[in-house]
Protein backbone atom coordinates (compact mmCIF):
# COMPACT_ATOMS: atom_id res chain seq x y z
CA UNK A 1 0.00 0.00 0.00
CA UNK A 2 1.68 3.34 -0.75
CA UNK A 3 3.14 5.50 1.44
CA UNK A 4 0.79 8.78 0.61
CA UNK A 5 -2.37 6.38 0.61
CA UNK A 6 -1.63 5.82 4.51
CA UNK A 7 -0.97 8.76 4.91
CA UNK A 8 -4.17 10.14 3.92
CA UNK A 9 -6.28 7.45 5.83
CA UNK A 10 -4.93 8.31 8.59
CA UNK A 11 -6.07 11.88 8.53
CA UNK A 12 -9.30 10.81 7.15
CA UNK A 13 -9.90 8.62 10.55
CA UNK A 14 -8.80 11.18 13.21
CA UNK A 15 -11.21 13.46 10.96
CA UNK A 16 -14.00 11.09 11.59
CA UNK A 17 -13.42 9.26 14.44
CA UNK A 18 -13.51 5.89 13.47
CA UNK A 19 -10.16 4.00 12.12
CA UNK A 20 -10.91 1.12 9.60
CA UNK A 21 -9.84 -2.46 10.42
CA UNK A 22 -6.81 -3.55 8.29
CA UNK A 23 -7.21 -6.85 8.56
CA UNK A 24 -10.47 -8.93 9.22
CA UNK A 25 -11.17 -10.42 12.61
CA UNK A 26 -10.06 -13.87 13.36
CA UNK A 27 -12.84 -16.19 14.14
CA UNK A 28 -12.93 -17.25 17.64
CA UNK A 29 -12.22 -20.77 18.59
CA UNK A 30 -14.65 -23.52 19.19
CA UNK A 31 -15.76 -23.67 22.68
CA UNK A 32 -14.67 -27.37 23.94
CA UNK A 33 -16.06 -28.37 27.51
CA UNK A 34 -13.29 -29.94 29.93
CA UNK A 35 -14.57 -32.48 31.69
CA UNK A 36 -12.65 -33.22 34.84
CA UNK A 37 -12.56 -37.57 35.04
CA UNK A 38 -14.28 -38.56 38.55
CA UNK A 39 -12.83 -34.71 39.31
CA UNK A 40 -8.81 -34.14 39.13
CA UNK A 41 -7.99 -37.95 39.44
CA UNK A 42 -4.21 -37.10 38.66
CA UNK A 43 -3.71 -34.97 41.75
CA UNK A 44 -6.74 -36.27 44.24
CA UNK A 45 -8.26 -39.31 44.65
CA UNK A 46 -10.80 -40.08 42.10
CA UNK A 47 -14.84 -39.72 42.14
CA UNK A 48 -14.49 -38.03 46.09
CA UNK A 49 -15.17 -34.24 46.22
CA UNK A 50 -12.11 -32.60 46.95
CA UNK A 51 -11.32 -34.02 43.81
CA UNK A 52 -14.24 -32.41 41.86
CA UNK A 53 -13.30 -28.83 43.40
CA UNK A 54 -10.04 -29.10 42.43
CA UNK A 55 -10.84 -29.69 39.19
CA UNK A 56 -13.29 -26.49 38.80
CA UNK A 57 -10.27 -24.67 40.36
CA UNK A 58 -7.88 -25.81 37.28
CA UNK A 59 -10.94 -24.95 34.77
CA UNK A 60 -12.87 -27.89 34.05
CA UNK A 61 -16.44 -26.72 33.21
CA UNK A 62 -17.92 -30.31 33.53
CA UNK A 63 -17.50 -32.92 36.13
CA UNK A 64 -17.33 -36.54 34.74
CA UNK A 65 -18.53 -39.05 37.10
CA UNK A 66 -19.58 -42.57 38.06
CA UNK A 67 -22.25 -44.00 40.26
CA UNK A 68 -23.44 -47.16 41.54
CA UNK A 69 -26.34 -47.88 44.53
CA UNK A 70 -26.14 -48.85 47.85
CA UNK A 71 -28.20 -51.49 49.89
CA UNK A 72 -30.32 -48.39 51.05
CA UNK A 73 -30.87 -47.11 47.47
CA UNK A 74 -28.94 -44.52 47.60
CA UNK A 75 -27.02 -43.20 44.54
CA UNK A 76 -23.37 -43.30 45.48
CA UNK A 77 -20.74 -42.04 43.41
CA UNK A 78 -18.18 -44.70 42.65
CA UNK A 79 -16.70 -46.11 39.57
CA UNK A 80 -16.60 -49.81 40.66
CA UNK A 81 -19.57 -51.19 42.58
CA UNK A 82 -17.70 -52.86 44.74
CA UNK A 83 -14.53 -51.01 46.73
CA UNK A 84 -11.35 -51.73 44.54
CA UNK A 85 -7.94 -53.06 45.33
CA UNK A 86 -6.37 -50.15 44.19
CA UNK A 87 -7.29 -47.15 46.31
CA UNK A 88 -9.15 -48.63 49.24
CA UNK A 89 -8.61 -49.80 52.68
CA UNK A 90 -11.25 -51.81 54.82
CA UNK A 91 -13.20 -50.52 57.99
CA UNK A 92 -10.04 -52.26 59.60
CA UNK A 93 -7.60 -50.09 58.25
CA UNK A 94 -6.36 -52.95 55.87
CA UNK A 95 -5.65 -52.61 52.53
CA UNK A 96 -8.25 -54.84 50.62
CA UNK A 97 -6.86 -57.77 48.15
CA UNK A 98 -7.34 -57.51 44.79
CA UNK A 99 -8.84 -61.08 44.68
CA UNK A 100 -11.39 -60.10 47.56
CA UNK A 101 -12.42 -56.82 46.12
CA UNK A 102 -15.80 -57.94 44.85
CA UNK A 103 -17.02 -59.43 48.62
CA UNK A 104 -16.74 -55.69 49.12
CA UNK A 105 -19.77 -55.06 47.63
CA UNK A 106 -21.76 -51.82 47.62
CA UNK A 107 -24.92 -52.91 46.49
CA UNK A 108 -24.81 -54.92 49.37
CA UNK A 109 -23.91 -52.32 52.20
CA UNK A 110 -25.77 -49.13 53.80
CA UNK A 111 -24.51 -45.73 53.06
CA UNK A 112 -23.20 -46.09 56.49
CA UNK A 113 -21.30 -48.54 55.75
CA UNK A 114 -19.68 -47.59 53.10
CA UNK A 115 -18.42 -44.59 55.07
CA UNK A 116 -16.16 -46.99 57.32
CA UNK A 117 -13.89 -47.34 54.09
CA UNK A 118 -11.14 -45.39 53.14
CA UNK A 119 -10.70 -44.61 49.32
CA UNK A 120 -7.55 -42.31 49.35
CA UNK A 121 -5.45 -42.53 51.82
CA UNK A 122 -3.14 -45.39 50.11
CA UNK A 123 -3.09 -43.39 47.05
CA UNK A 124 -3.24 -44.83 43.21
CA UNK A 125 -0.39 -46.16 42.00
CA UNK A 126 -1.03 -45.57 38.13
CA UNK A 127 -1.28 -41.73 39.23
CA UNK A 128 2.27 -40.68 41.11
CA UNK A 129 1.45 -37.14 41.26
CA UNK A 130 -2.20 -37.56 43.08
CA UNK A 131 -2.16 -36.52 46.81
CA UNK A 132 -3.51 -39.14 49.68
CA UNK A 133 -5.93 -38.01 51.70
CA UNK A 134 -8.30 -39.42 54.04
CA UNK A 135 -11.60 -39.55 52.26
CA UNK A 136 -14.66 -42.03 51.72
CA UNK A 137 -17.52 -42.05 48.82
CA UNK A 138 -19.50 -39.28 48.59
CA UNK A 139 -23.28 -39.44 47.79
CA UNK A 140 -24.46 -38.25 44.72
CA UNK A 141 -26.42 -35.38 46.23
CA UNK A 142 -24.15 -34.30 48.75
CA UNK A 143 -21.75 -34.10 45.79
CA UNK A 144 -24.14 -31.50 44.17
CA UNK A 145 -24.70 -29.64 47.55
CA UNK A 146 -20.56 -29.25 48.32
CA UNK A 147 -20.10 -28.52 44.68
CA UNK A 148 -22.83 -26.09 44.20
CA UNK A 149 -21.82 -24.22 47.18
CA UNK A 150 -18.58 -24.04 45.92
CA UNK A 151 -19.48 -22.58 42.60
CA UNK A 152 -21.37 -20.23 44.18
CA UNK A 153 -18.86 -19.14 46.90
CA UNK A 154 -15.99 -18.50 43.98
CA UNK A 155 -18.74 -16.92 42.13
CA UNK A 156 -18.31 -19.69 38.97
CA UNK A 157 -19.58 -20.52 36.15
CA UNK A 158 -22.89 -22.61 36.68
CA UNK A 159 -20.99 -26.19 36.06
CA UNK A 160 -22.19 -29.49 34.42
CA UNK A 161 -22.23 -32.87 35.43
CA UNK A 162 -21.68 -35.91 33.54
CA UNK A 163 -22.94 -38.80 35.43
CA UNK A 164 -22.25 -42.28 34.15
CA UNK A 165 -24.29 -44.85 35.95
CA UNK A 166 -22.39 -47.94 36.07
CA UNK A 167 -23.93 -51.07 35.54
CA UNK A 168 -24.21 -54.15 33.00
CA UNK A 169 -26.28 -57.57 32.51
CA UNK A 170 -24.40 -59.75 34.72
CA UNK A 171 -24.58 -57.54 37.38
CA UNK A 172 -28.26 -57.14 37.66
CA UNK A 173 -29.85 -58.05 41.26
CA UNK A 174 -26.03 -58.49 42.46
CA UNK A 175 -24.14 -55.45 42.28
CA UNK A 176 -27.02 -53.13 41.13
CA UNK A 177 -30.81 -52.70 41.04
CA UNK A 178 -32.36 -53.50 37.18
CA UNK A 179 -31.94 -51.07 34.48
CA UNK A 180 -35.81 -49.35 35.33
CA UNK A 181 -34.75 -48.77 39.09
CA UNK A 182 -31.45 -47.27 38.35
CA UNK A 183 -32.70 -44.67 35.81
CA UNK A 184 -35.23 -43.84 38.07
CA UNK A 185 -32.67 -43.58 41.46
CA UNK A 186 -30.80 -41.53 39.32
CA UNK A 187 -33.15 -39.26 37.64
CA UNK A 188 -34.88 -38.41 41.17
CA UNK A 189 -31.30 -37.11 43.30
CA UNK A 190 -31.09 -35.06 40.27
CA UNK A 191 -34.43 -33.38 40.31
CA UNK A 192 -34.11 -32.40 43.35
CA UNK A 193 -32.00 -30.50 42.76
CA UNK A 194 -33.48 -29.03 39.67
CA UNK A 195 -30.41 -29.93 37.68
CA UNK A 196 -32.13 -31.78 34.80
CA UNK A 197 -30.23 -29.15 31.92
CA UNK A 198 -27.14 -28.62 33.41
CA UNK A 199 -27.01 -33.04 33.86
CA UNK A 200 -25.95 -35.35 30.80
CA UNK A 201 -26.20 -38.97 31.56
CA UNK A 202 -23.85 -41.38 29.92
CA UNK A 203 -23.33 -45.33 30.04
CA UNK A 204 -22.01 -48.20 28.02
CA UNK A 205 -24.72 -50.26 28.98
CA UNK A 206 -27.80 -49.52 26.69
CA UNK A 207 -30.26 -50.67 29.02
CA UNK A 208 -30.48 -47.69 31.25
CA UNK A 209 -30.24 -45.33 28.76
CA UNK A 210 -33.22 -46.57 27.04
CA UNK A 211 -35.14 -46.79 29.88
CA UNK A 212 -33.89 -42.71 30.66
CA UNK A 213 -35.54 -42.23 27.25
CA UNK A 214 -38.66 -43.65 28.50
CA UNK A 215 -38.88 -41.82 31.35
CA UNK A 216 -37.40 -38.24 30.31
CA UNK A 217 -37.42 -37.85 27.44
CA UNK A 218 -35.72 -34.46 27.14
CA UNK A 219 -32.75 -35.53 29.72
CA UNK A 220 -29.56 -35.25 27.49
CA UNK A 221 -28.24 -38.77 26.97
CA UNK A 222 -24.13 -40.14 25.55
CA UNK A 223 -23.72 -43.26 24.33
CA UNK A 224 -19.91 -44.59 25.67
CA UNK A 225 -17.98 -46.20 22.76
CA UNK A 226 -14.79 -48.74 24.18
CA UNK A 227 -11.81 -48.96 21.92
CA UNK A 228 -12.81 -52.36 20.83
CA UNK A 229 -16.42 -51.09 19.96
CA UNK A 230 -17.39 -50.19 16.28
CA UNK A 231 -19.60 -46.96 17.48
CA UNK A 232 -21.87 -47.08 14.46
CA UNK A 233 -23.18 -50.75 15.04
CA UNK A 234 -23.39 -49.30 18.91
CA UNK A 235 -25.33 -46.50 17.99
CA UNK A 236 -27.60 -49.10 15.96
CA UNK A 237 -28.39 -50.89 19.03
CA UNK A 238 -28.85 -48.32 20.70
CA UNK A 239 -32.23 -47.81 18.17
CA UNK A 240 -32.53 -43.78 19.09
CA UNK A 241 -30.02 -41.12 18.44
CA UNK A 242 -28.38 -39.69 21.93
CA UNK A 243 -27.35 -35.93 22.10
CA UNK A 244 -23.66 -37.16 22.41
CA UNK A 245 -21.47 -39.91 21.26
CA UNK A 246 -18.12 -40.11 23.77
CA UNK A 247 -15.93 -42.75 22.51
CA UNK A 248 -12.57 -43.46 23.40
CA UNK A 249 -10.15 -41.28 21.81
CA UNK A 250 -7.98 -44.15 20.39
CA UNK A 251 -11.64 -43.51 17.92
CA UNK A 252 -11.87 -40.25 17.12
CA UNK A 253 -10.79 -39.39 13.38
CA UNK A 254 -12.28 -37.15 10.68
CA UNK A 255 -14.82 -40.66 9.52
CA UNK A 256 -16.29 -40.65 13.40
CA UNK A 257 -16.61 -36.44 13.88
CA UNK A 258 -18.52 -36.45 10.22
CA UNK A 259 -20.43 -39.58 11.05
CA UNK A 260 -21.58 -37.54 14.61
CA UNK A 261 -22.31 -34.01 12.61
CA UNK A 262 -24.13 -36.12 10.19
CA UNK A 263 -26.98 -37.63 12.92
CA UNK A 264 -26.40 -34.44 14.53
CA UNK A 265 -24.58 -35.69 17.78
CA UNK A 266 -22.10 -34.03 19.72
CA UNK A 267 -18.60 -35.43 20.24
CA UNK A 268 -16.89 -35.91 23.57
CA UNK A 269 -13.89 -38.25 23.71
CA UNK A 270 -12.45 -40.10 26.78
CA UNK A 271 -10.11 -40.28 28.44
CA UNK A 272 -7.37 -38.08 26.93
CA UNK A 273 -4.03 -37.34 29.81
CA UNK A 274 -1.03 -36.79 27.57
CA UNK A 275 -0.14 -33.45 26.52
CA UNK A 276 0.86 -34.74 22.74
CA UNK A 277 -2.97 -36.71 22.76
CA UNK A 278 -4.72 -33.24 24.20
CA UNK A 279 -2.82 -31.60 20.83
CA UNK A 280 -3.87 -34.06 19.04
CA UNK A 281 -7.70 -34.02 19.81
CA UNK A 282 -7.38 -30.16 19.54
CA UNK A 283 -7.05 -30.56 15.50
CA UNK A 284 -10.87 -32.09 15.20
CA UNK A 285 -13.72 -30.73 15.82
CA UNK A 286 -14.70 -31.96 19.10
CA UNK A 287 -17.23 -30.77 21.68
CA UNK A 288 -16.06 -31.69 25.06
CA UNK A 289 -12.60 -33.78 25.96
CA UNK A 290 -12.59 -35.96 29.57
CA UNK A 291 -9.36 -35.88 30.47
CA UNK A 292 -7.89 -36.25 35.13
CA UNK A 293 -5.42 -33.22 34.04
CA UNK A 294 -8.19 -30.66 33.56
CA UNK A 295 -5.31 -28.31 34.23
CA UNK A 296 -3.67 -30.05 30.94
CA UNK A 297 -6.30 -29.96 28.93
CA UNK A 298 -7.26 -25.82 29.82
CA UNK A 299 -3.50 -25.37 28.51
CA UNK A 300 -4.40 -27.05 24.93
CA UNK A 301 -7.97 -25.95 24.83
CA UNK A 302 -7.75 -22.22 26.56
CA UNK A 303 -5.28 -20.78 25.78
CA UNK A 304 -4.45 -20.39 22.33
């Protein structure tokens, strides 16, 4: 552009006020929710809720996690319905055997009981950076109540939760109540709390999402895809389109994001830890990543 041109505009805009844009703005980026896995699970113990905090506190927006039922009915949030090997420690301070685990079963205990259990003070071996702590299973709804008070307190975002409820054909009558009953358990702790649009509800099992159709049928539903699943012929069985497909990332590819834009799905991948995968993800177009580093995942999705 000459030099008099320039010149000239730029009397022209102090004249008028206004200076025209040189160059056109850049488009913003996507908005990707972080969804911290059963809260921070690389720094606190997983699925308890100073684990879920911490994870708002790095940035997560959503908090991923898992919950089973208790002899009482109540919905307690756990990935394993029984008290694993690897983080827990009995009501006599021993540290449970791996071949064992399953007599620990939570569908068979009170709430109360499961409170005699320790879930964090041993740590988790396959995370060297997460803190031990003395700290048992949280219910579901006192999870809401600590977490919405702490959103509120540090004047937050209003955050989502992404509540996979843990259960599969073998299991039924032994570790958890029938598909119909678990929806239901499920559905209720959540209404009370009037969280039905800020709550997706996510499983492998198809059972309980089907029935979740039945009985709400505006509650936002993900279908979870394993690594060895095709997530097409899951989707088939499935016989309705969810809001989300979240398969595992080892997945994702530019086949699976058009096959999800095509039925009009969103796209949330699991679970994604290493800095060179969170990169990685970042070049599709996805609409949430789970990942226990939210703090990882805020530097690939945030902050560019």
């Amino acid at each position: 552009m000459p030099r008099s041109f320039l010149f000239v505009l730029v009397l022209v805009s102090f004249a008028t006020g206004s200076f025209p844009q040189m160059n056109a703005e850049l488009p913003k980026a996507k908005f990707v929710s972080i969804e911290g896995h059963r809260g921070a699970r690389g720094y606190l113990p997983e699925n308890t809720i100073p684990s879920f905090t911490l994870a708002l506190e790095q940035g997560a927006d959503t908090l991923e996690l898992d919950v089973v039922v208790t002899k009482d009915k109540k919905v307690l949030v756990s990935h394993e319905p029984w008290f694993s090997h690897l983080i827990s420690t009995a009501p006599n301070g021993e540290r449970i055997e791996k071949e064992k685990e399953r007599e620990h079963n939570i569908y068979k205990m009170t709430y109360a009981e499961t409170t005699k259990y320790d879930v964090g003070s041993i740590g988790n071996v396959g995370f060297p950076d997460q803190k031990p702590m003395k700290v048992s299973k949280p219910l579901m709804t006192d999870l809401f109540k600590a977490v919405e008070k702490f959103v509120n307190d540090k004047k937050l975002a209003p955050v989502r939760y992404n509540i996979e409820i843990k259960s599969a054909p073998q299991g039924d009558g032994t570790f958890h109540p029938a598909p119909d009953e678990f929806a239901r358990l499920v559905l209720a702790d959540i209404k009370k709390f009037g969280l039905e649009k800020r709550v997706i509800i996510q499983s492998f099992d198809l059972r309980p999402l089907k029935e979740l159709k039945k009985m709400a049928s505006t509650q936002q539903l993900a279908l979870l895809v394993g690594p060895t699943e095709d997530p097409v012929l899951k989707l088939e069985r499935l016989t309705f389109v969810p809001d989300t497909l979240s398969p595992h990332f080892s997945l994702v590819n530019e086949k699976l994001v058009a096959f999800c834009r095509e039925k009009g799905m969103k796209l949330v991948t699991w679970t994604v830890n290493e800095s060179a995968d969170l990169e990685r993800m970042s070049k599709f177009d996805l609409d949430g990543i789970i990942t226990d580093y939210p703090d990882r995942a805020v530097q690939v999705f945030r902050k560019r």
